[in-house]
C-alpha atoms as a PDB file:
ATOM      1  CA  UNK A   1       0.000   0.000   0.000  1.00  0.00           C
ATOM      2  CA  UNK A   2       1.410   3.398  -1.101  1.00  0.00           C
ATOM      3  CA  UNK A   3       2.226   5.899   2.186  1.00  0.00           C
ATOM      4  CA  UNK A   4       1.735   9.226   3.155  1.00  0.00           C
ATOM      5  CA  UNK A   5       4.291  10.940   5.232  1.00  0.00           C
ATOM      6  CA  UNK A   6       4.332  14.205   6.767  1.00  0.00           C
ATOM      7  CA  UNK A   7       8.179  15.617   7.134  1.00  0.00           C
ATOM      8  CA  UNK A   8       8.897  19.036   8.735  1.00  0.00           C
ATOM      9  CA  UNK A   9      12.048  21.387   9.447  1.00  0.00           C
ATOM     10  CA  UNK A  10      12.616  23.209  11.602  1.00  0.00           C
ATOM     11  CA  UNK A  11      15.127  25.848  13.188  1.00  0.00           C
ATOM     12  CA  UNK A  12      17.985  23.705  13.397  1.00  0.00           C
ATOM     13  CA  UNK A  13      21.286  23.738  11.864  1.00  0.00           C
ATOM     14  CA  UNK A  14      21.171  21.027   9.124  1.00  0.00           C
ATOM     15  CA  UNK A  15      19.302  21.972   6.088  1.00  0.00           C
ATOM     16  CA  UNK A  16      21.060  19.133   3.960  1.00  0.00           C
ATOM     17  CA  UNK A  17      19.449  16.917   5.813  1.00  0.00           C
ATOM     18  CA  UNK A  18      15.790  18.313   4.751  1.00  0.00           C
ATOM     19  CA  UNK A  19      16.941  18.251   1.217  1.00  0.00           C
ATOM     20  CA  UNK A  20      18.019  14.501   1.325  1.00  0.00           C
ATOM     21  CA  UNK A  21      14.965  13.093   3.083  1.00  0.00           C
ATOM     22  CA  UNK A  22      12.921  15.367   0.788  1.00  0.00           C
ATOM     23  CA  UNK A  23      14.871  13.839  -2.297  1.00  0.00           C
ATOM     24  CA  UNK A  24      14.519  10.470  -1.107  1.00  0.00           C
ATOM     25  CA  UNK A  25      10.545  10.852  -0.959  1.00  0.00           C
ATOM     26  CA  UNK A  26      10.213  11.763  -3.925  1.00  0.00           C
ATOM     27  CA  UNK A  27      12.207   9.204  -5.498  1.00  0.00           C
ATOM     28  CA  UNK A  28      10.823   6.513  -3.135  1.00  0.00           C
ATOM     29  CA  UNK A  29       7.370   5.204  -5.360  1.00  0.00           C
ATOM     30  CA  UNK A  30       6.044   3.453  -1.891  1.00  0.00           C
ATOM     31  CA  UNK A  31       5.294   6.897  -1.210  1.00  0.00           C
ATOM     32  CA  UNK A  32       2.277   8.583  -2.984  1.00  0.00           C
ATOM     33  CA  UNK A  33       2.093  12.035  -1.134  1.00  0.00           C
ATOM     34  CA  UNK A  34       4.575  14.133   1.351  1.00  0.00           C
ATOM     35  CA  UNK A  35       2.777  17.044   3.211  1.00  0.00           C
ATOM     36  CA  UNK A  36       5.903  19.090   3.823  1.00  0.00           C
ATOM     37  CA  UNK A  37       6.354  21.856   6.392  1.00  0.00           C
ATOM     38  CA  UNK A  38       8.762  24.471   7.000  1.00  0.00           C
ATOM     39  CA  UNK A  39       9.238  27.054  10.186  1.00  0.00           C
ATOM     40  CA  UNK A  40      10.120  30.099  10.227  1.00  0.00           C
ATOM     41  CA  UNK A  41      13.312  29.017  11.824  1.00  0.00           C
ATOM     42  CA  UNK A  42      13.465  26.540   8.975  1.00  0.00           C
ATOM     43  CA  UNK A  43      13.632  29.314   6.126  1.00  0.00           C
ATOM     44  CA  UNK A  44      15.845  31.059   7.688  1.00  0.00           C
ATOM     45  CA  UNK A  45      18.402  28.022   8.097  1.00  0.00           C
ATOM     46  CA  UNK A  46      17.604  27.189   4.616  1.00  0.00           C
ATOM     47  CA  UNK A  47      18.732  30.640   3.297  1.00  0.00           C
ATOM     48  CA  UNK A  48      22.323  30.597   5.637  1.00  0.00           C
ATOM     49  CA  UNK A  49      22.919  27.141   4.670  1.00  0.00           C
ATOM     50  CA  UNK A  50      21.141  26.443   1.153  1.00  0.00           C
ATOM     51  CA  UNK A  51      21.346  29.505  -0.096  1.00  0.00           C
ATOM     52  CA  UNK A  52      17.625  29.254  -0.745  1.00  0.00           C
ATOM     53  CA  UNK A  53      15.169  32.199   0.119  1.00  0.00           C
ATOM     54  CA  UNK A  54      11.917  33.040   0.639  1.00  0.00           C
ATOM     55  CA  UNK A  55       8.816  30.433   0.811  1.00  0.00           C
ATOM     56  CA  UNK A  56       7.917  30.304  -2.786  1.00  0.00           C
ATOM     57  CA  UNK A  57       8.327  27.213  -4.526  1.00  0.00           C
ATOM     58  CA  UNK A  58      10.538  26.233  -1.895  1.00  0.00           C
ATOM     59  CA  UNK A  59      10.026  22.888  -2.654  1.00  0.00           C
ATOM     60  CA  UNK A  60      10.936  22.988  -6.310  1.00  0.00           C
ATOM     61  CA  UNK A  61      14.022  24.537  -5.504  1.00  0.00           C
ATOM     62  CA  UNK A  62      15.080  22.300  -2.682  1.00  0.00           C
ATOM     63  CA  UNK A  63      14.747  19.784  -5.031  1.00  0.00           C
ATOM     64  CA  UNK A  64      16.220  20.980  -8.056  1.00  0.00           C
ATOM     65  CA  UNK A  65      13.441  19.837 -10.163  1.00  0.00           C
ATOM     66  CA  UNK A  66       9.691  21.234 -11.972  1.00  0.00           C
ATOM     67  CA  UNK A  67       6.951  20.779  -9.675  1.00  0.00           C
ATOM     68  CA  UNK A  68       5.394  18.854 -12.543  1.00  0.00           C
ATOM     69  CA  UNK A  69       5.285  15.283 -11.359  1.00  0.00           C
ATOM     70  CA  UNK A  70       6.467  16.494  -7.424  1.00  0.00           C
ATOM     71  CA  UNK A  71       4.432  14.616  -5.052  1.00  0.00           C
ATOM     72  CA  UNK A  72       5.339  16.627  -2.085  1.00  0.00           C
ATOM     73  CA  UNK A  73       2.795  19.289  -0.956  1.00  0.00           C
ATOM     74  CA  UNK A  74       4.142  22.441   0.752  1.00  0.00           C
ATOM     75  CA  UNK A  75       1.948  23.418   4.128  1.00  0.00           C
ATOM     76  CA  UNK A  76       2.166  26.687   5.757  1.00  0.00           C
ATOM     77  CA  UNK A  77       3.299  26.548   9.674  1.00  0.00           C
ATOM     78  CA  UNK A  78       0.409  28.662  10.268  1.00  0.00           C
ATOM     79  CA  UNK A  79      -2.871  26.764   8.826  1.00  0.00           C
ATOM     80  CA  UNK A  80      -3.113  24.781  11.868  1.00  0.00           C
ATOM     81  CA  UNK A  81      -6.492  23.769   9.548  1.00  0.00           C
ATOM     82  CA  UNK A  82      -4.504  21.960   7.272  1.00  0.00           C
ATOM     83  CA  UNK A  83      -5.655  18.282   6.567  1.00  0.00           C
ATOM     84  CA  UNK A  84      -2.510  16.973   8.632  1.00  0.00           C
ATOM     85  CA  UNK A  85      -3.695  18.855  11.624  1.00  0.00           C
ATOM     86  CA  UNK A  86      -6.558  16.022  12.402  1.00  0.00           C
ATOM     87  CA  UNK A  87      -7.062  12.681  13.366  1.00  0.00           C
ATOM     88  CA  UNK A  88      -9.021  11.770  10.416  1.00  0.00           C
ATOM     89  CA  UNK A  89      -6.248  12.463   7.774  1.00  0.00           C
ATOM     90  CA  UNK A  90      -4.874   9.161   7.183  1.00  0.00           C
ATOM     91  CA  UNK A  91      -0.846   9.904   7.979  1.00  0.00           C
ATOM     92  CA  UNK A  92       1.307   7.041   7.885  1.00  0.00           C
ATOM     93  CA  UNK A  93       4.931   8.361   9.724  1.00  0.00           C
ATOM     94  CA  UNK A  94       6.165  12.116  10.145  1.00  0.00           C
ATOM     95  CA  UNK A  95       9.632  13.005  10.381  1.00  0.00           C
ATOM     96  CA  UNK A  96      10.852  16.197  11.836  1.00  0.00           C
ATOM     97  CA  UNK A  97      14.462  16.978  10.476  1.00  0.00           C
ATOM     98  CA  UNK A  98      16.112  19.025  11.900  1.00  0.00           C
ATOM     99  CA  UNK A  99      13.764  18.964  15.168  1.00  0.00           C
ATOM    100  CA  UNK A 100      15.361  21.799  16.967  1.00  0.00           C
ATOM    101  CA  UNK A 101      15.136  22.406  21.026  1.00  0.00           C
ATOM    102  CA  UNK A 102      12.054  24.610  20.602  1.00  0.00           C
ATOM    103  CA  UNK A 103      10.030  22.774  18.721  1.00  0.00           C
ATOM    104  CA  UNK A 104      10.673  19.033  20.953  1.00  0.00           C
ATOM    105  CA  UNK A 105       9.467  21.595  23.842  1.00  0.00           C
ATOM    106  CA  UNK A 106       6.132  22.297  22.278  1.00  0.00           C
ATOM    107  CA  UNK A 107       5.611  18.230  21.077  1.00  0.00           C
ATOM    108  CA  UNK A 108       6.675  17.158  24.105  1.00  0.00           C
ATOM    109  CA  UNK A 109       4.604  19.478  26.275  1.00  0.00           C
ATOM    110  CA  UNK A 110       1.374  19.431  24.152  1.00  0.00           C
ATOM    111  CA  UNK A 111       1.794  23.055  23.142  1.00  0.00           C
ATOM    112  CA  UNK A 112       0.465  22.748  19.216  1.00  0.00           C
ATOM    113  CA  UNK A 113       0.858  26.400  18.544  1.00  0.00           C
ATOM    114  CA  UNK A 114       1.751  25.650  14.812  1.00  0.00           C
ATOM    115  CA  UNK A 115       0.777  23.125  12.370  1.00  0.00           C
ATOM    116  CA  UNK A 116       4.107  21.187  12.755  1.00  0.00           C
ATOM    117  CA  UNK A 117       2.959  20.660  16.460  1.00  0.00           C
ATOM    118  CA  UNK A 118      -0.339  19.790  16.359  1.00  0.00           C
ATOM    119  CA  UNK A 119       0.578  17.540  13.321  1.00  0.00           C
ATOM    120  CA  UNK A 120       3.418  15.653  15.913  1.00  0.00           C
ATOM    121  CA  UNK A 121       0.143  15.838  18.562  1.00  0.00           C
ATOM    122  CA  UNK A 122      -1.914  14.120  16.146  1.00  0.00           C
ATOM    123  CA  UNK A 123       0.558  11.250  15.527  1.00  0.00           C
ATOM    124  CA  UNK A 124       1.254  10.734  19.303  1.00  0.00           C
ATOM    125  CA  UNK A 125      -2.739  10.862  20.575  1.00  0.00           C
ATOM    126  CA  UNK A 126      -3.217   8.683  16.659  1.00  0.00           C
ATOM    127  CA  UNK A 127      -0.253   6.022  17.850  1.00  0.00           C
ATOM    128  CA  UNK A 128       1.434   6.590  14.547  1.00  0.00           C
ATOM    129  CA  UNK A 129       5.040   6.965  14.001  1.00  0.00           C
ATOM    130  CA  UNK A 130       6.607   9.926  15.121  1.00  0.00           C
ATOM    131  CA  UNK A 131      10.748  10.630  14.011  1.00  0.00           C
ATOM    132  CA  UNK A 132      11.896  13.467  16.157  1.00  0.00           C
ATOM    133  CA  UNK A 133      15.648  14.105  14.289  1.00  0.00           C
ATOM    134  CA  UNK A 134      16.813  16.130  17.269  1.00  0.00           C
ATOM    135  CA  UNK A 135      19.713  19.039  16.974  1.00  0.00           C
ATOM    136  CA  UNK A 136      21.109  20.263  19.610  1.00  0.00           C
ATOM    137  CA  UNK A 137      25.079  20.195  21.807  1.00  0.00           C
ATOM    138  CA  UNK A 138      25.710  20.190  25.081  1.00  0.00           C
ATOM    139  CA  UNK A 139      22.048  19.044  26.019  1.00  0.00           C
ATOM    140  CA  UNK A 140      21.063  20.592  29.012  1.00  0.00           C
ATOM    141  CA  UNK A 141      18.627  19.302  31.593  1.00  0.00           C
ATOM    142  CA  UNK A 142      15.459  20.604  30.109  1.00  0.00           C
ATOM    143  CA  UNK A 143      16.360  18.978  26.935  1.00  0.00           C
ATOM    144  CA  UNK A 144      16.901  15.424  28.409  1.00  0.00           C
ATOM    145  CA  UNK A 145      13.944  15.751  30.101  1.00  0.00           C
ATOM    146  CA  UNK A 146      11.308  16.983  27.469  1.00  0.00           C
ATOM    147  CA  UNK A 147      13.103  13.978  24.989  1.00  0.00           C
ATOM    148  CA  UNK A 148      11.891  11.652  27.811  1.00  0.00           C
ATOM    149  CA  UNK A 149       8.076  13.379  27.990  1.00  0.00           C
ATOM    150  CA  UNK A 150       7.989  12.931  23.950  1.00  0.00           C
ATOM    151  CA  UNK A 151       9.528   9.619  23.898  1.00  0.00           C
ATOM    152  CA  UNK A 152       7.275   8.138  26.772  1.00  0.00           C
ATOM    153  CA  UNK A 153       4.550   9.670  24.470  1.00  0.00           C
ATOM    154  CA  UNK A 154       5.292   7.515  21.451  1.00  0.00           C
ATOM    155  CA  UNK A 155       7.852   9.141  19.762  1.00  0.00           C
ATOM    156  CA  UNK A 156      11.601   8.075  18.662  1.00  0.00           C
ATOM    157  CA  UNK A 157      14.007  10.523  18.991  1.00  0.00           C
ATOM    158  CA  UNK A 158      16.460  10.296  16.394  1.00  0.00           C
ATOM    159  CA  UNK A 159      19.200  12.360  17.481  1.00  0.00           C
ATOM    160  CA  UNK A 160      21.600  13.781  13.754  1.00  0.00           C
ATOM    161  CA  UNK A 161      24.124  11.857  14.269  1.00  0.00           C
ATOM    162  CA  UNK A 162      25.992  10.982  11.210  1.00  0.00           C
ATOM    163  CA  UNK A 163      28.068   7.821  10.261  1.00  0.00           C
ATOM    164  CA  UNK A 164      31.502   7.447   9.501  1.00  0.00           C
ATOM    165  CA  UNK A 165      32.344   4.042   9.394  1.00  0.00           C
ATOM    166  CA  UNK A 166      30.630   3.894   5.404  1.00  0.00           C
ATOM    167  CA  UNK A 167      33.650   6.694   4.682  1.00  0.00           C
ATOM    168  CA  UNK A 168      31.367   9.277   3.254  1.00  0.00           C
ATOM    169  CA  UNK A 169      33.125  11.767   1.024  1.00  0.00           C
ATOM    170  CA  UNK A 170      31.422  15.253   1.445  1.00  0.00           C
ATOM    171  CA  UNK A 171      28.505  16.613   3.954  1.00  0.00           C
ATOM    172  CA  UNK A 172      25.442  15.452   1.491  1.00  0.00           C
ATOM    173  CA  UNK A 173      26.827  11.552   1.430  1.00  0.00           C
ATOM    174  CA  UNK A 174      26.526  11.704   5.437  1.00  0.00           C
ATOM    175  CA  UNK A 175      23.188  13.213   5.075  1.00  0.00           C
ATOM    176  CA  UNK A 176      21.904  11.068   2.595  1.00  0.00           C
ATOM    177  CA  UNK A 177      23.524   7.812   4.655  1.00  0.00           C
ATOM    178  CA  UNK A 178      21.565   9.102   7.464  1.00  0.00           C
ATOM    179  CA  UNK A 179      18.368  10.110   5.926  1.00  0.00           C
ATOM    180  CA  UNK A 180      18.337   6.215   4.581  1.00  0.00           C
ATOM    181  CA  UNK A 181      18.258   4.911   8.031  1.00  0.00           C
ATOM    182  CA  UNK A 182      15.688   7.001   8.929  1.00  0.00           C
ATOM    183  CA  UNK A 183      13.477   6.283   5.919  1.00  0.00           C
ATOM    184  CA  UNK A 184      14.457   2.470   7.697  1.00  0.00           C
ATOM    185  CA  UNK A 185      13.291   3.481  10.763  1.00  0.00           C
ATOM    186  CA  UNK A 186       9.579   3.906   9.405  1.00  0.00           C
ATOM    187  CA  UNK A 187       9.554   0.960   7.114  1.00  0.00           C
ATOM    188  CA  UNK A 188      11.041   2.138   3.713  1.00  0.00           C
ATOM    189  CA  UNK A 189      14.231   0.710   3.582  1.00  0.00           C
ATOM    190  CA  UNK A 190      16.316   2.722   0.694  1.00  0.00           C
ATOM    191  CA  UNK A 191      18.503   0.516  -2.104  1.00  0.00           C
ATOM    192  CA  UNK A 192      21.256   2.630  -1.845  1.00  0.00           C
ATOM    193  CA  UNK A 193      21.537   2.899   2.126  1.00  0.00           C
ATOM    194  CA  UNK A 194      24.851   1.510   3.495  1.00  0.00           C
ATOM    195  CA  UNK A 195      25.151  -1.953   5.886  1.00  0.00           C
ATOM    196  CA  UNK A 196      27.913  -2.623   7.729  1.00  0.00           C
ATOM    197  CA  UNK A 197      29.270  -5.912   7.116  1.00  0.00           C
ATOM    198  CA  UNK A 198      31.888  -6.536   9.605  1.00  0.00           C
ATOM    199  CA  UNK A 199      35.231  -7.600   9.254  1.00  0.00           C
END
């Protein structure tokens, strides 16, 4: 059966990893539809790091492609009346990558100001799969602790961690190699995802 995923981004360092996972949905023909979501935070990470400004047809140019045949839908943080925002609106996983400090706060806490809260509220209260792709160093107390309140809620926190052991050779190979084992992590196992095989 063909899935729908919800991914987000938010204020995070770590826009590459955004642009992998969104690459890898769209490539991915499991999937039939991406509801995609962007912060204010996110856009302005995007424009530092990407070099991409501005909402409009931000996800054409994260991409690099027409949005002829795109099957990712861009939301806006602020319709918290989108169809992702209820119960009803048959969601399979959502990712949030980056998930910065602020926004694992708000999930963890019940505090869906925004869509990409009350879309992570719907998952948890739904029992559907929730990816929190947490950014943050040093964690501090309040960190740990509202990681436990969202993980005891339902969610996986997926902290960006990237591998080294697959020798990647520039910053989008250890986001892609990481964006595949999260695309693992909600049942869509990617061909070109790297296994360690031992010695």
């Amino acid at each position: 059966m063909k899935q729908t995923l919800t991914i987000a981004a938010t204020g995070a360092s770590g826009a590459v990893f955004t642009r992998e996972i969104l690459l890898a949905a769209q490539r991915d023909s499991r999937i039939e539809k991406v509801n995609f979501i962007a912060s204010d935070g996110a856009l302005r990470v995007f424009a530092e790091e990407l070099e991409i400004a501005g909402r409009n047809e931000l996800v054409s140019r994260l991409l690099g492609e027409g949005p002829a045949s795109c099957k990712i839908t861009q939301q806006s943080n602020d319709d918290i009346g989108a169809n992702i925002a209820s119960g009803s609106y048959p969601t399979d996983a959502m990712v949030v990558l980056p998930c910065s400090m602020g926004t694992l706060a708000r999930i963890a806490n019940g505090m869906a100001i925004h869509l990409i809260e009350r879309a992570a509220d719907v998952c948890l209260k739904e029992q559907r799969r929730l990816v929190l792709c947490v950014r943050e160093t040093p964690l501090n107390k309040i960190h740990l602790r509202n990681m436990q309140y969202a993980a005891d809620a339902g969610a996986t926190i997926y902290p960006v961690i990237p591998t080294f052991y697959n020798k990647p050779i520039d910053s989008n190979e250890m986001a892609r190699q990481f964006v595949c084992r999260v695309m693992a992590h909600i049942g869509l196992p990617q061909e070109d995802a790297y296994s360690w095989k031992g010695k």
